[in-house]
Protein backbone atom coordinates (compact mmCIF):
# COMPACT_ATOMS: atom_id res chain seq x y z
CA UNK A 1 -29.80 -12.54 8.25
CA UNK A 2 -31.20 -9.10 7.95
CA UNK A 3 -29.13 -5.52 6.82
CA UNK A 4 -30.81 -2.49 8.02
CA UNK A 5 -29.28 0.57 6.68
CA UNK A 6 -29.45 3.75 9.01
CA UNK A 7 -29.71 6.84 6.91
CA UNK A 8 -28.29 10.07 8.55
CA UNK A 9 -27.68 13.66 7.38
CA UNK A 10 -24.35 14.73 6.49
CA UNK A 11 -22.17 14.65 9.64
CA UNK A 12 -19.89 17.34 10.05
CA UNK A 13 -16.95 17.73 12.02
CA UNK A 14 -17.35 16.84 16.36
CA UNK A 15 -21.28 16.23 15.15
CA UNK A 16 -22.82 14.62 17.95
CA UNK A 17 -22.33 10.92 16.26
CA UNK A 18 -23.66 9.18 19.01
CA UNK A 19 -27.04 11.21 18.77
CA UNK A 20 -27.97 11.64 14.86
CA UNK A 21 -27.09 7.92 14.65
CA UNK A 22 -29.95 7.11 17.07
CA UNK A 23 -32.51 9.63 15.72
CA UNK A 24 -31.52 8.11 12.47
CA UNK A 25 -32.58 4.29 13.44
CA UNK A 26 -36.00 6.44 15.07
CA UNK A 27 -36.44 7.05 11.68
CA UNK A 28 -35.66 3.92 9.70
CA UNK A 29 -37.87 2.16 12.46
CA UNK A 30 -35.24 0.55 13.67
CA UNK A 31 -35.16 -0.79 17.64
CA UNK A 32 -32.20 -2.74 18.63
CA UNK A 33 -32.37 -5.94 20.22
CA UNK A 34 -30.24 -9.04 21.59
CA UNK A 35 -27.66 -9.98 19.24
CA UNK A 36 -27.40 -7.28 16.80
CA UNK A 37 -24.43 -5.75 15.36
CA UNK A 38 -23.67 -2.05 14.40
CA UNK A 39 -21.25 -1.55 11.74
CA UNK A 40 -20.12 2.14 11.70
CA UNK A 41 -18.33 3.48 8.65
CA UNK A 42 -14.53 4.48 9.72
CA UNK A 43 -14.95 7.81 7.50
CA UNK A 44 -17.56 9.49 10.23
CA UNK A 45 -16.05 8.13 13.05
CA UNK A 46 -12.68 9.61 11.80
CA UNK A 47 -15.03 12.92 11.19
CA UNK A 48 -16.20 12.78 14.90
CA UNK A 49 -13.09 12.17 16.21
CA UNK A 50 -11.58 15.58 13.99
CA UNK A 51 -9.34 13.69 12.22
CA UNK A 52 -9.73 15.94 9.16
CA UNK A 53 -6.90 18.19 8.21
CA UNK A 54 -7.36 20.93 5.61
CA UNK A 55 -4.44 20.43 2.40
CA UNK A 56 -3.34 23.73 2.35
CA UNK A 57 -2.43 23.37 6.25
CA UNK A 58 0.00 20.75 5.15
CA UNK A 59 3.60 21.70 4.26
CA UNK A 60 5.43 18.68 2.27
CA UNK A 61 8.85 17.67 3.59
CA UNK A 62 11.48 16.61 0.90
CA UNK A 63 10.85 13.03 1.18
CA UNK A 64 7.22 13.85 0.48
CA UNK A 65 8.12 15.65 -2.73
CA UNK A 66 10.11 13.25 -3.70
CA UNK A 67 7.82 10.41 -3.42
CA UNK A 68 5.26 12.33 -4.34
CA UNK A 69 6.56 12.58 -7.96
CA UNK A 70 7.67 8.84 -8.09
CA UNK A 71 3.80 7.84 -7.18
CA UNK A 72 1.49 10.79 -8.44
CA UNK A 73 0.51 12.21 -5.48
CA UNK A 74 0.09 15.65 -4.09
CA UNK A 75 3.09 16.36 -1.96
CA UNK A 76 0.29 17.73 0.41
CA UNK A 77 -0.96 14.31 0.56
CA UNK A 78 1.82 12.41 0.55
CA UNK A 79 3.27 14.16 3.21
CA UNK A 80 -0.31 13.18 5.23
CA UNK A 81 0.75 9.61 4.27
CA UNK A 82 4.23 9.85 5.46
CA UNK A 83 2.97 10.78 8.82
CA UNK A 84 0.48 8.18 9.35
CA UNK A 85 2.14 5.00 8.51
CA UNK A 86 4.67 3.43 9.40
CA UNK A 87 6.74 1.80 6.66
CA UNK A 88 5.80 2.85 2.96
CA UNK A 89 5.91 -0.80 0.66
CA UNK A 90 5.94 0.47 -2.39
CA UNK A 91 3.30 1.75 -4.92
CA UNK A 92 1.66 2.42 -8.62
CA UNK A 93 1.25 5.45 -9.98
CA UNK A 94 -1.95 7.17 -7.68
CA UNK A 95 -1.67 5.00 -5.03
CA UNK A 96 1.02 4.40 -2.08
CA UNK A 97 1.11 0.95 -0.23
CA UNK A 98 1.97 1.15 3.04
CA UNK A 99 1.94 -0.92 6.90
CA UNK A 100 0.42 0.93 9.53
CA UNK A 101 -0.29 -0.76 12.68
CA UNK A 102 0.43 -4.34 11.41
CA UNK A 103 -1.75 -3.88 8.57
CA UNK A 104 -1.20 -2.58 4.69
CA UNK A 105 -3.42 0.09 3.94
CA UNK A 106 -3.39 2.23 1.06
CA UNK A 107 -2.29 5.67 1.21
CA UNK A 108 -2.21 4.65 4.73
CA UNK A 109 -5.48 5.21 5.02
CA UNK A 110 -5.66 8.83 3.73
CA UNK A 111 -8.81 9.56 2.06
CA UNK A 112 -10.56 12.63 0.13
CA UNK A 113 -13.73 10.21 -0.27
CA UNK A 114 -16.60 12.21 1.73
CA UNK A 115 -14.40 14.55 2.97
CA UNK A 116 -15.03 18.29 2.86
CA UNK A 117 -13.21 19.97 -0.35
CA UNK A 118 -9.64 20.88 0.15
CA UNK A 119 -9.69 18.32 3.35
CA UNK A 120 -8.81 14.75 3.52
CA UNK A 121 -9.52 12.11 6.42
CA UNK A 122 -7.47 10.54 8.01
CA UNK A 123 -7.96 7.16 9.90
CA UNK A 124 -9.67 7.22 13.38
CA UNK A 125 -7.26 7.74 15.70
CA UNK A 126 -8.13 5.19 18.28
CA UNK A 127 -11.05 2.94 16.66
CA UNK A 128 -10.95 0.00 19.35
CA UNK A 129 -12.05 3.12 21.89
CA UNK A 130 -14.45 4.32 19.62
CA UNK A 131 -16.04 0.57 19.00
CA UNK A 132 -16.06 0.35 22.64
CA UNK A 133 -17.46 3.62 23.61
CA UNK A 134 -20.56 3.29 20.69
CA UNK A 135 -21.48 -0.33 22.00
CA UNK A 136 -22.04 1.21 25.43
CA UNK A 137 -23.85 4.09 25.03
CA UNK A 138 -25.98 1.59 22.69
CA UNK A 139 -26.29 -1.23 24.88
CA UNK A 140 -27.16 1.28 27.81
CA UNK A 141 -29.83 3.37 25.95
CA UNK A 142 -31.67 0.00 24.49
CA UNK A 143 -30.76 -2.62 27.12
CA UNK A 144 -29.95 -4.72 24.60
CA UNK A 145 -26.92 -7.21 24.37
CA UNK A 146 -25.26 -5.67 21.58
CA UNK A 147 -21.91 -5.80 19.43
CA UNK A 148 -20.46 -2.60 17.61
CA UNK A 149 -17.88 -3.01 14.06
CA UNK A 150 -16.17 -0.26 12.78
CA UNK A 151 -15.51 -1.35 8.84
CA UNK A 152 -13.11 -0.10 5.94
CA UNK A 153 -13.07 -0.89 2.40
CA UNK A 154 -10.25 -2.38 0.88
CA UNK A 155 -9.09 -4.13 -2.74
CA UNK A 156 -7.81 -7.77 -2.69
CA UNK A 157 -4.90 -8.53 -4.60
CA UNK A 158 -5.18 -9.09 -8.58
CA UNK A 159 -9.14 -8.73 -7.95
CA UNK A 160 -11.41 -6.08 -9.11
CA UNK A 161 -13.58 -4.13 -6.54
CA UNK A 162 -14.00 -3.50 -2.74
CA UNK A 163 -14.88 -5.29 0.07
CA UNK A 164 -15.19 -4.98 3.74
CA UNK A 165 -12.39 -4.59 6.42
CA UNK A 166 -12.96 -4.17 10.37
CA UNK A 167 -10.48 -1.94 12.11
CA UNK A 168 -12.21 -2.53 15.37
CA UNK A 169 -14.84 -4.42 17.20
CA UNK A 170 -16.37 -5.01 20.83
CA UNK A 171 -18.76 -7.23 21.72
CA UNK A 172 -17.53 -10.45 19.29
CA UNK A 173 -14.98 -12.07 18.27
CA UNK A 174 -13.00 -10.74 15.17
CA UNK A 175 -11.40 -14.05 13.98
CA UNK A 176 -13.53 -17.67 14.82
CA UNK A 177 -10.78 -20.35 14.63
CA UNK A 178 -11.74 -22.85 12.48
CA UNK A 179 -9.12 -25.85 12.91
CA UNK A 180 -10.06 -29.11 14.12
CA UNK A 181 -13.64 -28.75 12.15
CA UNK A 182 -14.28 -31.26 9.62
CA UNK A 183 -14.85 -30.68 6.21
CA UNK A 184 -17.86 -32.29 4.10
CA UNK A 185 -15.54 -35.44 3.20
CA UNK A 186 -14.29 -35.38 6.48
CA UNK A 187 -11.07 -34.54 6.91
CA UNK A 188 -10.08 -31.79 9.58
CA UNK A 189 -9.61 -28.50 8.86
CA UNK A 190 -6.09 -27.76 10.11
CA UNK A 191 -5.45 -23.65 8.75
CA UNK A 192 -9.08 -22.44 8.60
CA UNK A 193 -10.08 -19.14 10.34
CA UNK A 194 -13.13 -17.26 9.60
CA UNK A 195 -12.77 -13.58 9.44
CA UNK A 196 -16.20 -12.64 11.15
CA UNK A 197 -15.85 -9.28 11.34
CA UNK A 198 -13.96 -8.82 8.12
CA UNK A 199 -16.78 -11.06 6.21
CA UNK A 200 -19.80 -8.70 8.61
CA UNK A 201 -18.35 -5.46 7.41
CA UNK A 202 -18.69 -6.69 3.53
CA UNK A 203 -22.34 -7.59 4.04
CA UNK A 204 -22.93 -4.22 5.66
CA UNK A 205 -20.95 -2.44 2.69
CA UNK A 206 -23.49 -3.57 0.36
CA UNK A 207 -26.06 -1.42 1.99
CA UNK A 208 -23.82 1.43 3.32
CA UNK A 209 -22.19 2.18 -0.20
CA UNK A 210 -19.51 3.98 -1.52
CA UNK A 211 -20.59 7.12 -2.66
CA UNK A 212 -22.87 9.68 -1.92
CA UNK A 213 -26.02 6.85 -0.14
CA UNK A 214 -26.05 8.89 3.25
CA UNK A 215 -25.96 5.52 5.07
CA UNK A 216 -23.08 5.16 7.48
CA UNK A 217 -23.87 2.85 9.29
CA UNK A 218 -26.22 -0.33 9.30
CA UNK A 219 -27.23 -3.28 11.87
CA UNK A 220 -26.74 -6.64 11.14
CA UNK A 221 -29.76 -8.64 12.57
CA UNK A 222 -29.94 -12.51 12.93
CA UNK A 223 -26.27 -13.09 12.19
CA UNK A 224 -24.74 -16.35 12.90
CA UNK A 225 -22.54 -14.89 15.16
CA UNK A 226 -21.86 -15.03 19.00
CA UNK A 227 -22.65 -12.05 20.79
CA UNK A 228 -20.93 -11.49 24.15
CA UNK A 229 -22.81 -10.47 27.25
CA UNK A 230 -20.87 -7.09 28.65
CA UNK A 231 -18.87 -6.75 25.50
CA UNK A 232 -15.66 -7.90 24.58
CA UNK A 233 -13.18 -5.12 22.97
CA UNK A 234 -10.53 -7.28 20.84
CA UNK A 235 -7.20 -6.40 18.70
CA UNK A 236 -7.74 -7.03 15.33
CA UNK A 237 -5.50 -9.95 14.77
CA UNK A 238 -2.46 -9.59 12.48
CA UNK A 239 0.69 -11.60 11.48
CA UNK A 240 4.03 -10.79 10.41
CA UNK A 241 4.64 -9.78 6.78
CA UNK A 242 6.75 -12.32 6.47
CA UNK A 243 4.71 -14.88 7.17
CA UNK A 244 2.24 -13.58 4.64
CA UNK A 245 1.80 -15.40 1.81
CA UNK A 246 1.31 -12.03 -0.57
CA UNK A 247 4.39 -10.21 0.89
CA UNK A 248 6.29 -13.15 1.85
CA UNK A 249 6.38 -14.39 -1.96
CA UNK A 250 6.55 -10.83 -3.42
CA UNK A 251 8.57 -9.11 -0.88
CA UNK A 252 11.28 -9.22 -3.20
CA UNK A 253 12.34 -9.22 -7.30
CA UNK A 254 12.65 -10.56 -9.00
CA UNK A 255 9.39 -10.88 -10.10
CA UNK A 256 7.29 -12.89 -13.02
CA UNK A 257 7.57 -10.47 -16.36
CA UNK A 258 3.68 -9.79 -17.34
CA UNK A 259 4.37 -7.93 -20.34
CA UNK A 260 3.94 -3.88 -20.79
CA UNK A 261 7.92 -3.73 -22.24
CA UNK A 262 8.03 -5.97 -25.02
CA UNK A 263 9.49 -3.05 -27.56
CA UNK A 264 12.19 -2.02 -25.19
CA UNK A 265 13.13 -5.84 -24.71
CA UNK A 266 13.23 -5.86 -28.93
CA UNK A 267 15.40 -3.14 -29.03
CA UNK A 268 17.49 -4.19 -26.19
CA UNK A 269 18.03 -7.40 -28.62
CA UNK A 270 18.84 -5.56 -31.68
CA UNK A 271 21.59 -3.66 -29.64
CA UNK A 272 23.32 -6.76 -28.35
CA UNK A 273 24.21 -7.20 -31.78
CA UNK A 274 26.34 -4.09 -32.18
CA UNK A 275 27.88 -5.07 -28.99
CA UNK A 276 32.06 -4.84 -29.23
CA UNK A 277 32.80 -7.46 -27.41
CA UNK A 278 35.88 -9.54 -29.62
CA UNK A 279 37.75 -10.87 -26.02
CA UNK A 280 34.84 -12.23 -24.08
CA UNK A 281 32.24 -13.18 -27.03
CA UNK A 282 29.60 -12.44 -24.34
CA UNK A 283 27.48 -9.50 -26.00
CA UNK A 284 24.72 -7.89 -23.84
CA UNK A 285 22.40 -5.18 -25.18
CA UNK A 286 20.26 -2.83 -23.54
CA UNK A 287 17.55 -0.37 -23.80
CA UNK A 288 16.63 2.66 -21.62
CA UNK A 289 13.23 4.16 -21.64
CA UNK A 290 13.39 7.57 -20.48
CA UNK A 291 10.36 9.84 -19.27
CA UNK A 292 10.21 11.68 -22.92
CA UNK A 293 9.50 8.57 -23.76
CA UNK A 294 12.58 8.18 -25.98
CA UNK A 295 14.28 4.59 -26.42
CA UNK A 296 18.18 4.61 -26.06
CA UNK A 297 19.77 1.57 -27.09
CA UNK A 298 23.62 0.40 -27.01
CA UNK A 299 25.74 -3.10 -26.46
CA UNK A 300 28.53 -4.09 -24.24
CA UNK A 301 32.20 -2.24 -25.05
CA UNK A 302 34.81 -4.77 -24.43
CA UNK A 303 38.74 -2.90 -24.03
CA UNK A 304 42.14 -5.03 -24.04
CA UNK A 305 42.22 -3.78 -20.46
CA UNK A 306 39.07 -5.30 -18.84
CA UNK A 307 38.89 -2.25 -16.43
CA UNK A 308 37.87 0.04 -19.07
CA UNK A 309 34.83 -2.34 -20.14
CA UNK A 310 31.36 -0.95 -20.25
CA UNK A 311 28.38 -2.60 -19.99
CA UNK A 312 25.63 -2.23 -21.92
CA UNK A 313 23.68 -0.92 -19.46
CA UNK A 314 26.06 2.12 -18.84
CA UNK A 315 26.84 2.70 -22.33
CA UNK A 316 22.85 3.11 -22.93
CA UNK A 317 22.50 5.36 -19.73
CA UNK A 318 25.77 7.91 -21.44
CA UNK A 319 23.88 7.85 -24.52
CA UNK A 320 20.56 9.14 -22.62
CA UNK A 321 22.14 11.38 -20.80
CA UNK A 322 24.13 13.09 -23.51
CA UNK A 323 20.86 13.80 -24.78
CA UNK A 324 20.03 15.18 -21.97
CA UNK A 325 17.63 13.01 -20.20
CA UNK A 326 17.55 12.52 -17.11
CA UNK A 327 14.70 10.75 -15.69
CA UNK A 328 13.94 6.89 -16.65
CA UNK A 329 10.77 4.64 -16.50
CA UNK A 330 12.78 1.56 -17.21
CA UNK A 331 15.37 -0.55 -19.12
CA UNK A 332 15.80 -3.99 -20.90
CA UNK A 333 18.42 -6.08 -20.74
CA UNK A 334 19.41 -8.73 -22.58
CA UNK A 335 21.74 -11.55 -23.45
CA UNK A 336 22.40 -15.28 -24.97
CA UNK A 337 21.89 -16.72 -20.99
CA UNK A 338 20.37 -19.78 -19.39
CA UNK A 339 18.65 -17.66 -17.50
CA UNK A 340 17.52 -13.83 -17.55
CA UNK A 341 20.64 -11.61 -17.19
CA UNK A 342 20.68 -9.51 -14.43
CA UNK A 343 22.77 -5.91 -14.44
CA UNK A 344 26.03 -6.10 -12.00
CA UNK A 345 26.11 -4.05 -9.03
CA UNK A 346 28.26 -1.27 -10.84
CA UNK A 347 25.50 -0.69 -13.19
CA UNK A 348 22.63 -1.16 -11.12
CA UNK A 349 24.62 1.73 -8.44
CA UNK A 350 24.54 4.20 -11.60
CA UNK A 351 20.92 3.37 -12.53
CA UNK A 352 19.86 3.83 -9.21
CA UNK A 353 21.49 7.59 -9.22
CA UNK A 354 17.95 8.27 -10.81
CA UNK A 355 15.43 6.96 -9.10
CA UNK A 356 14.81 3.29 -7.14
CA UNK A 357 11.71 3.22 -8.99
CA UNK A 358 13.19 2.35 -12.50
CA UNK A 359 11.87 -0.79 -14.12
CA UNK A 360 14.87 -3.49 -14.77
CA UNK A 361 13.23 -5.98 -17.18
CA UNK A 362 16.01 -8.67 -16.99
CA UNK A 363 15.84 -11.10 -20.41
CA UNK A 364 17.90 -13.33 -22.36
CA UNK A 365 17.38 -14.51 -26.15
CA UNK A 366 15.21 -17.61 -25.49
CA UNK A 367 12.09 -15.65 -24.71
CA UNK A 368 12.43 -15.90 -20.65
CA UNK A 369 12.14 -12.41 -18.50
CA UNK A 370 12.11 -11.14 -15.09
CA UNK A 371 11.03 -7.55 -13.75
CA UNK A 372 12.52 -5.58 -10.44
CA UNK A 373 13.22 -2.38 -9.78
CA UNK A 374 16.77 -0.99 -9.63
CA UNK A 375 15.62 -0.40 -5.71
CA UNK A 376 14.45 -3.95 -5.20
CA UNK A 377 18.00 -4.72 -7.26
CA UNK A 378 20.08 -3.03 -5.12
CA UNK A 379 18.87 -2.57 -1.47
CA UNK A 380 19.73 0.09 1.01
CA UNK A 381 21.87 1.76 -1.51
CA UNK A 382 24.23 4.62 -1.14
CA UNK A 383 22.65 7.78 -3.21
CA UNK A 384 23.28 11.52 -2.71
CA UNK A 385 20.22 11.26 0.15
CA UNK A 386 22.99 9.43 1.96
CA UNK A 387 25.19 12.19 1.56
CA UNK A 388 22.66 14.86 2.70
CA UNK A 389 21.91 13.07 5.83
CA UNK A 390 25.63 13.05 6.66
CA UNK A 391 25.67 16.82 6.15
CA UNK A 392 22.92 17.67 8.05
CA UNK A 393 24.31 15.72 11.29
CA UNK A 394 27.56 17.31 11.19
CA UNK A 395 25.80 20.49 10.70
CA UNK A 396 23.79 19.30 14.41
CA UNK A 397 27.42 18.64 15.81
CA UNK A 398 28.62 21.83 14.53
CA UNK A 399 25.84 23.50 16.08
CA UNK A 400 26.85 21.81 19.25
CA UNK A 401 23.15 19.26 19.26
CA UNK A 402 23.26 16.05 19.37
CA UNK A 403 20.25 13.58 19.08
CA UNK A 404 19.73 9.96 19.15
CA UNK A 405 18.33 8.92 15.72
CA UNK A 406 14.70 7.71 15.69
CA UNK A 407 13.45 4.94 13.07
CA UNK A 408 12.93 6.25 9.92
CA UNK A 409 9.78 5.47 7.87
């Protein structure tokens, strides 16, 4: 199997794609024939198509801002992201995990790679269209019996690097279903499906590049791969997220504590022993780290009238805010359990009055821990966004509009 990169000059903006990538194969020597594959990058077809929009064009909506600060984005770009997907999953600091046409992409896709400065790209708009629009004029101008990828980048999980994704394809078939093969011992594959495209894209990606190589595109020669005669435009396959075996098992916390909190955990242990708790004998301590990156620490306050308990929880989230914090990274919690103590719902509905992003590292004295955060803790909770959206629909019914509400990302 051959990779022949095609080496273009920089295309701009409704460039003539179609055009500079065939004088660019005139002058790698390449001539297309029966069974070869085109992979096109995604970042000039999203170019041709004007899908580039200009930052300071971009005004960022108060769910952008906010998000924006939870994940380190621009609220220029996060707005950008907002718009284009369709659920946001979650996220790490820099980067925004989100589904967006049946498939998680991050930062939905959004991209200031190769774009011009102050721009980002967005995704094409209609890929399968442009897959099926570059395999004809191809197939026409060459006679040839052609197919036509248009490949991503993306990271798999817990593993270092890039490799290739196909958004779209004509003229093969994305996924070759592999069940009811036999293995080298013999016994039948019954799961197995190849991801031909997918593993075609990641071959071309080692020619095409990353950075600044000039080579967006590259044909894929002698490929053992099934061509189809007139072309053969297919959805990417997909499957539901919960069926996923990544989101299915991590869709929810808690999840497996990998370390990074270890002091707050200490001092969360040291405070359980100033707990107050002579009724019960069941001391909890916690520890809040706030943004400062001050450490507030307090046990459980027992009272002969249970009502007037506090847990430790709230009793480190007074002291924090007495000092006048008010933003949080995360807090430890823990007690002399079986398992990893969890905070009850009254504490985890006043830790999630600032932010659904705050770290709960849930522990007990034998050395086991969990990690969620207080969103994950407490879905769909009640915060003061709850309230605002109230407001502004009785300010619409005031107004005398009424609307049906749409989905909201």
């Amino acid at each position: 199997m051959e990779v022949l990169g095609i080496k273009t000059a920089l295309i701009g903006i409704r460039d003539d794609l179609l055009s500079i990538l065939e004088r660019g194969m005139e002058a790698s020597g390449i001539e297309l024939q029966d069974g070869d594959i085109l992979v096109v990058s995604e970042s000039v077809i999203a170019t041709w198509e004007g899908r580039v929009v200009a930052l300071d064009s971009v005004v960022p909506g108060e769910k952008a801002i906010a998000l924006a600060a939870r994940y380190g984005k621009e609220p220029q770009e996060m707005e950008l992201i907002l718009r284009e997907s369709d659920h946001i999953v979650g996220g790490i600091p820099g980067v925004v995990l989100t589904l967006k046409d049946g498939f998680l992409y991050p930062n939905a896709g959004v991209d200031r790679s190769n774009a011009p400065p102050g721009s980002i790209v967005l995704l094409p708009a209609d890929s399968r269209k442009s897959a099926a629009m570059i395999r004809e004029y191809f197939a026409s101008r060459s006679g040839k019996n052609i197919a036509v990828i248009i490949g991503d980048s993306r990271t798999h999980p817990l593993r270092l690097g890039c490799v290739g994704v196909a958004l779209a394809c004509d003229g093969i078939l994305p996924v070759e279903d592999a069940r009811g093969q036999h293995d080298l011992f013999g016994r039948e594959l019954k799961i197995t499906r190849k991801a031909v495209a997918d593993n075609l894209v990641s071959a071309g990606q080692i020619v095409m590049g990353e950075g600044d190589e000039g080579i967006p595109a590259v044909v894929i020669r002698d490929a053992p791969v099934e061509v189809v005669p007139g072309g053969t435009c297919q959805e990417m396959p997909t499957i539901p997220p919960q069926e996923c075996m990544y989101i299915g098992a991590l869709r929810a916390g808690p999840h497996p504590y990998l370390g990074g909190h270890d002091d707050l955990i200490q001092a969360a242990a040291a405070a359980m022993k100033t707990a107050y708790a002579p009724y019960s004998g069941f001391s909890v301590g916690a520890a809040l780290l706030a943004e400062s990156g001050q450490v507030y620490a307090a046990g459980n306050v027992e009272n002969a009238s249970s009502g007037a308990d506090i847990c430790a929880e709230r009793a480190a989230l007074s002291r924090a805010l007495a000092a006048g914090e008010t933003g949080f990274r995360a807090l430890a919690v823990v007690a002399d359990t079986r398992e990893p103590i969890a905070p009850c719902g009254i504490c985890r509905q006043n830790l999630i009055e600032f932010g659904e992003g705050i770290e709960i590292v849930m522990a007990n004295t034998r050395g086991g821990a969990c990690v969620a955060t207080v969103g994950e803790l407490l879905p769909h909770p009640f915060t003061v966004a709850s309230m605002k959206a109230r407001a502004e629909d009785e300010e619409k019914i005031s107004d005398g509009v009424t609307s049906t509400p749409l989905p909201g990302k």
